[in-house]
C-alpha atoms as a PDB file:
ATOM      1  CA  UNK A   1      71.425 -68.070  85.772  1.00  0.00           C
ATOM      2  CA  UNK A   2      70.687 -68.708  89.334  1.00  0.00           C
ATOM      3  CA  UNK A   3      67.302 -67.878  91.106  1.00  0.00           C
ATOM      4  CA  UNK A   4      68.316 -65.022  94.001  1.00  0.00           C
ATOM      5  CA  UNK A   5      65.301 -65.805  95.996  1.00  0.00           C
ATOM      6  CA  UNK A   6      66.642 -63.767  98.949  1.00  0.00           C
ATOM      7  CA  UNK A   7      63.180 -61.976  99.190  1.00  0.00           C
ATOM      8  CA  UNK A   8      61.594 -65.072  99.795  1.00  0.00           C
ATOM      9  CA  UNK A   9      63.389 -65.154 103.164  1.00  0.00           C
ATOM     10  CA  UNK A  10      62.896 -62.208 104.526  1.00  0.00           C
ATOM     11  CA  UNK A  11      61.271 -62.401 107.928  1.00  0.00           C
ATOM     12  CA  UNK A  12      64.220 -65.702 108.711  1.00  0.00           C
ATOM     13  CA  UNK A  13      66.957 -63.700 110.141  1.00  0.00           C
ATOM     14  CA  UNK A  14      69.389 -66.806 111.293  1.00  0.00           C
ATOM     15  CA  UNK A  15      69.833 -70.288 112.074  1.00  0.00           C
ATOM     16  CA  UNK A  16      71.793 -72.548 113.806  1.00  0.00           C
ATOM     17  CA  UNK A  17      70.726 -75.565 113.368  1.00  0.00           C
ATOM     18  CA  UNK A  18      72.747 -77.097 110.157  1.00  0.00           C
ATOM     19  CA  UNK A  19      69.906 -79.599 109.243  1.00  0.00           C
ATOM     20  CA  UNK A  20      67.682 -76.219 108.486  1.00  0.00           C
ATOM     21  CA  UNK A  21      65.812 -76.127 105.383  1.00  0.00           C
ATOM     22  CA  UNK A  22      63.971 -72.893 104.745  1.00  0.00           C
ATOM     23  CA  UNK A  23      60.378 -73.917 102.978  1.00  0.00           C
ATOM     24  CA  UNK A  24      58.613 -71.446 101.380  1.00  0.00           C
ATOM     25  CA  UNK A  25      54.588 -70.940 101.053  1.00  0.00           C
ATOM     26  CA  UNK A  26      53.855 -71.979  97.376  1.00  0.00           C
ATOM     27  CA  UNK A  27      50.530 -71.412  96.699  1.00  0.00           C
ATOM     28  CA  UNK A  28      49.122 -73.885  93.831  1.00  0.00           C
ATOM     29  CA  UNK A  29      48.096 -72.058  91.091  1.00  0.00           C
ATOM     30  CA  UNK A  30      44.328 -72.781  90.454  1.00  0.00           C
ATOM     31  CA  UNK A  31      43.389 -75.101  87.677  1.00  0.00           C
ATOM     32  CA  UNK A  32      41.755 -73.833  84.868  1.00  0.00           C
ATOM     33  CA  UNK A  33      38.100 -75.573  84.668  1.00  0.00           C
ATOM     34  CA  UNK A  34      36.686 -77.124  81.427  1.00  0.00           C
ATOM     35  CA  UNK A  35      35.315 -74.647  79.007  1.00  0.00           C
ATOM     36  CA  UNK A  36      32.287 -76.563  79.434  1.00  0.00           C
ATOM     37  CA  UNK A  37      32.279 -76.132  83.689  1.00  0.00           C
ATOM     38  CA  UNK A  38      33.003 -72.226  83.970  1.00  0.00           C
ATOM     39  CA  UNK A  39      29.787 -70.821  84.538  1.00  0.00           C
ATOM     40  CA  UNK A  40      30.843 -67.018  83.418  1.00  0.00           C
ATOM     41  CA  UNK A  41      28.019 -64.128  83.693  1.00  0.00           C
ATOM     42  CA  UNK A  42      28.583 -61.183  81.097  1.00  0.00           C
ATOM     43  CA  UNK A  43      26.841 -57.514  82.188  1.00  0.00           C
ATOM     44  CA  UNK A  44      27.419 -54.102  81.866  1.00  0.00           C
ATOM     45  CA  UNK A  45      28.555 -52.020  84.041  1.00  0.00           C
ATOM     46  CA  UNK A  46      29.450 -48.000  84.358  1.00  0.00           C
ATOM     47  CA  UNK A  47      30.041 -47.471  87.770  1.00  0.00           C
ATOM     48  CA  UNK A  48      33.468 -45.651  88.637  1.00  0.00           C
ATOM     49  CA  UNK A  49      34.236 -45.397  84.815  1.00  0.00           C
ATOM     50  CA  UNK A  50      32.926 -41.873  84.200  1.00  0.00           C
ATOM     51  CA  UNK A  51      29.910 -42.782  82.879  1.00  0.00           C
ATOM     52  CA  UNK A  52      31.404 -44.910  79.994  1.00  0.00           C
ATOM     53  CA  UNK A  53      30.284 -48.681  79.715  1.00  0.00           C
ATOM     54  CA  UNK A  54      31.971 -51.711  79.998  1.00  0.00           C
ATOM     55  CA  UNK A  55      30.937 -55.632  79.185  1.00  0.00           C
ATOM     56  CA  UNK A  56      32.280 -57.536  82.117  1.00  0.00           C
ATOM     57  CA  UNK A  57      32.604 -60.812  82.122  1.00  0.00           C
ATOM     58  CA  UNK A  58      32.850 -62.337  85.562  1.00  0.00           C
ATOM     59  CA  UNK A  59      33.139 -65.747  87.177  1.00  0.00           C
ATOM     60  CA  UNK A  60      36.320 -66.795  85.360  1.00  0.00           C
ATOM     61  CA  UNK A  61      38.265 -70.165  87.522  1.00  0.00           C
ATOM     62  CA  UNK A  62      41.566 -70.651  86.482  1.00  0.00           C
ATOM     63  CA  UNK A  63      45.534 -68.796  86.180  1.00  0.00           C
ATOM     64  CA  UNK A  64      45.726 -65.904  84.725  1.00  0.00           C
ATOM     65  CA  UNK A  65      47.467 -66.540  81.951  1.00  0.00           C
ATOM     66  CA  UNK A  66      44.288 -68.407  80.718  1.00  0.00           C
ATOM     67  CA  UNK A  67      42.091 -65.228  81.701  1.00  0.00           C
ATOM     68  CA  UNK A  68      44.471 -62.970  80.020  1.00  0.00           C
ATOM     69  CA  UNK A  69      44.288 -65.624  77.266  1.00  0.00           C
ATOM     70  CA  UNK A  70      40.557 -65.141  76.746  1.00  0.00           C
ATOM     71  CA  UNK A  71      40.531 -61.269  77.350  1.00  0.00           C
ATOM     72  CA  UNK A  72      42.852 -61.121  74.354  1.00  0.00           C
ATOM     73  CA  UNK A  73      40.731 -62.982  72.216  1.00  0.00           C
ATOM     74  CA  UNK A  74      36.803 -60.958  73.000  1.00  0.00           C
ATOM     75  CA  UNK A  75      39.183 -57.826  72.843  1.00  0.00           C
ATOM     76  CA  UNK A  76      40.229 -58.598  69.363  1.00  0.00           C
ATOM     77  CA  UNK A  77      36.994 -59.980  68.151  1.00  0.00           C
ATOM     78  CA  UNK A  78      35.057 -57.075  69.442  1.00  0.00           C
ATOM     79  CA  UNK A  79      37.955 -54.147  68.213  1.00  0.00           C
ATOM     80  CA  UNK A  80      38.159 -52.705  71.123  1.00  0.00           C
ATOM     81  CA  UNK A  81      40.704 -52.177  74.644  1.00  0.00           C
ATOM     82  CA  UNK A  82      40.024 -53.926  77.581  1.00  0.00           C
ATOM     83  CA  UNK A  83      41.635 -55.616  80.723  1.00  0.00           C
ATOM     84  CA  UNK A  84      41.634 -58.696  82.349  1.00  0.00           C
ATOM     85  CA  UNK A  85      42.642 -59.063  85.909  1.00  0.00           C
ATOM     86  CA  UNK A  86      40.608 -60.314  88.910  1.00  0.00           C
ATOM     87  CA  UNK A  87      39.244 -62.759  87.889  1.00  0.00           C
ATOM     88  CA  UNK A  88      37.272 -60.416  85.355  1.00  0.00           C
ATOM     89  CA  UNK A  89      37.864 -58.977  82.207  1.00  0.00           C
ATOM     90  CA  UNK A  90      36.721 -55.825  81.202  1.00  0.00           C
ATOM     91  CA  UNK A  91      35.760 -55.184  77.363  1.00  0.00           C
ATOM     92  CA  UNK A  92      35.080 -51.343  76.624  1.00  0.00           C
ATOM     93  CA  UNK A  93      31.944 -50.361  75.481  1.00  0.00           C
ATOM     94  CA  UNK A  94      27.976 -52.100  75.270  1.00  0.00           C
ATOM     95  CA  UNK A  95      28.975 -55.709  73.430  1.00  0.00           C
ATOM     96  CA  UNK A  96      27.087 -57.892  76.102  1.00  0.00           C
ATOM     97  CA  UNK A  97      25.546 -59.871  72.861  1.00  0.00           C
ATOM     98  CA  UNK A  98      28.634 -60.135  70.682  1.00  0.00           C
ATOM     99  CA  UNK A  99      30.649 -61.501  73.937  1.00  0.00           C
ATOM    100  CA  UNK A 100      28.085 -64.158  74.898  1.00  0.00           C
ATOM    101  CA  UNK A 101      27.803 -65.216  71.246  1.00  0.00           C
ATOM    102  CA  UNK A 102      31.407 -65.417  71.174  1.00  0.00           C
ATOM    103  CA  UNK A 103      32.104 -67.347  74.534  1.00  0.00           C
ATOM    104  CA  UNK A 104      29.102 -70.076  73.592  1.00  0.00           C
ATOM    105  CA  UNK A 105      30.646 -70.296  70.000  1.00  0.00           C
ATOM    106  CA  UNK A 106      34.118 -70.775  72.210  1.00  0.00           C
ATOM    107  CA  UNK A 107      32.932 -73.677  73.921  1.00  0.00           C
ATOM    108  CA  UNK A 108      31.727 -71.851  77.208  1.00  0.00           C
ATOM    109  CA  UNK A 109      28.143 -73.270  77.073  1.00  0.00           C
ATOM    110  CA  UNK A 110      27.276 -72.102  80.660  1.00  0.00           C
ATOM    111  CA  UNK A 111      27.648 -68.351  79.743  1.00  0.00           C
ATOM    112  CA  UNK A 112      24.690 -65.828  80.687  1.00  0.00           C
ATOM    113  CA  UNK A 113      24.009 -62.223  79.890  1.00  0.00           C
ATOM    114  CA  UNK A 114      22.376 -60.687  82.998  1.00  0.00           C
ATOM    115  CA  UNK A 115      22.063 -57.061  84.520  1.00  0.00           C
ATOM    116  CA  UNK A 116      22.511 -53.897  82.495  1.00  0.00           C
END
């Protein structure tokens, strides 16, 4: 099945010049650090959410298929919903503790609880 990648090219309406290859912007996706190197900071948080709380964990580097990757798994091992987008993921309700003790047991030794 061939890529139709006509929305790539857009704003090029026409060219002439038969030697014209159209390059488009890829942006590199961002590496995924070392367990060990992602310095991640888990709070709480109820701003904007109705006065319901949220553990966030923040300060995630990487794709986010690896974030999604990692909200899936506190999600699960907490039992609740969640998201992870941003660079964040959001795990509903107050399980600051259980999170951090589940990121250091992970491998994520730089992890801090702060706020809340």
């Amino acid at each position: 099945m061939k890529k139709n990648d006509w929305k790539d090219r857009l704003n090029v309406v026409y060219s002439t010049n038969p030697d014209f290859g159209y390059e488009t912007e890829e942006t590199a996706a961002d590496a995924t650090l070392d367990k060990g190197r992602q310095n991640l900071r888990v709070s709480l948080d109820r701003k904007n959410r109705g006065g319901k709380v949220v553990t966030l964990v923040t300060g995630f580097v990487g794709t986010d298929a690896d974030l999604k990757e990692l909200g899936r798994l506190l999600k699960s091992r907490c039992g609740v919903g969640g998201a992870a987008k941003e660079g964040e993921i959001m795990v509903q309700g107050d399980f600051k503790a259980k999170v951090v003790e589940l990121l250091i047991k992970e491998g994520y030794t730089r992890t801090k609880g702060s706020g809340g």
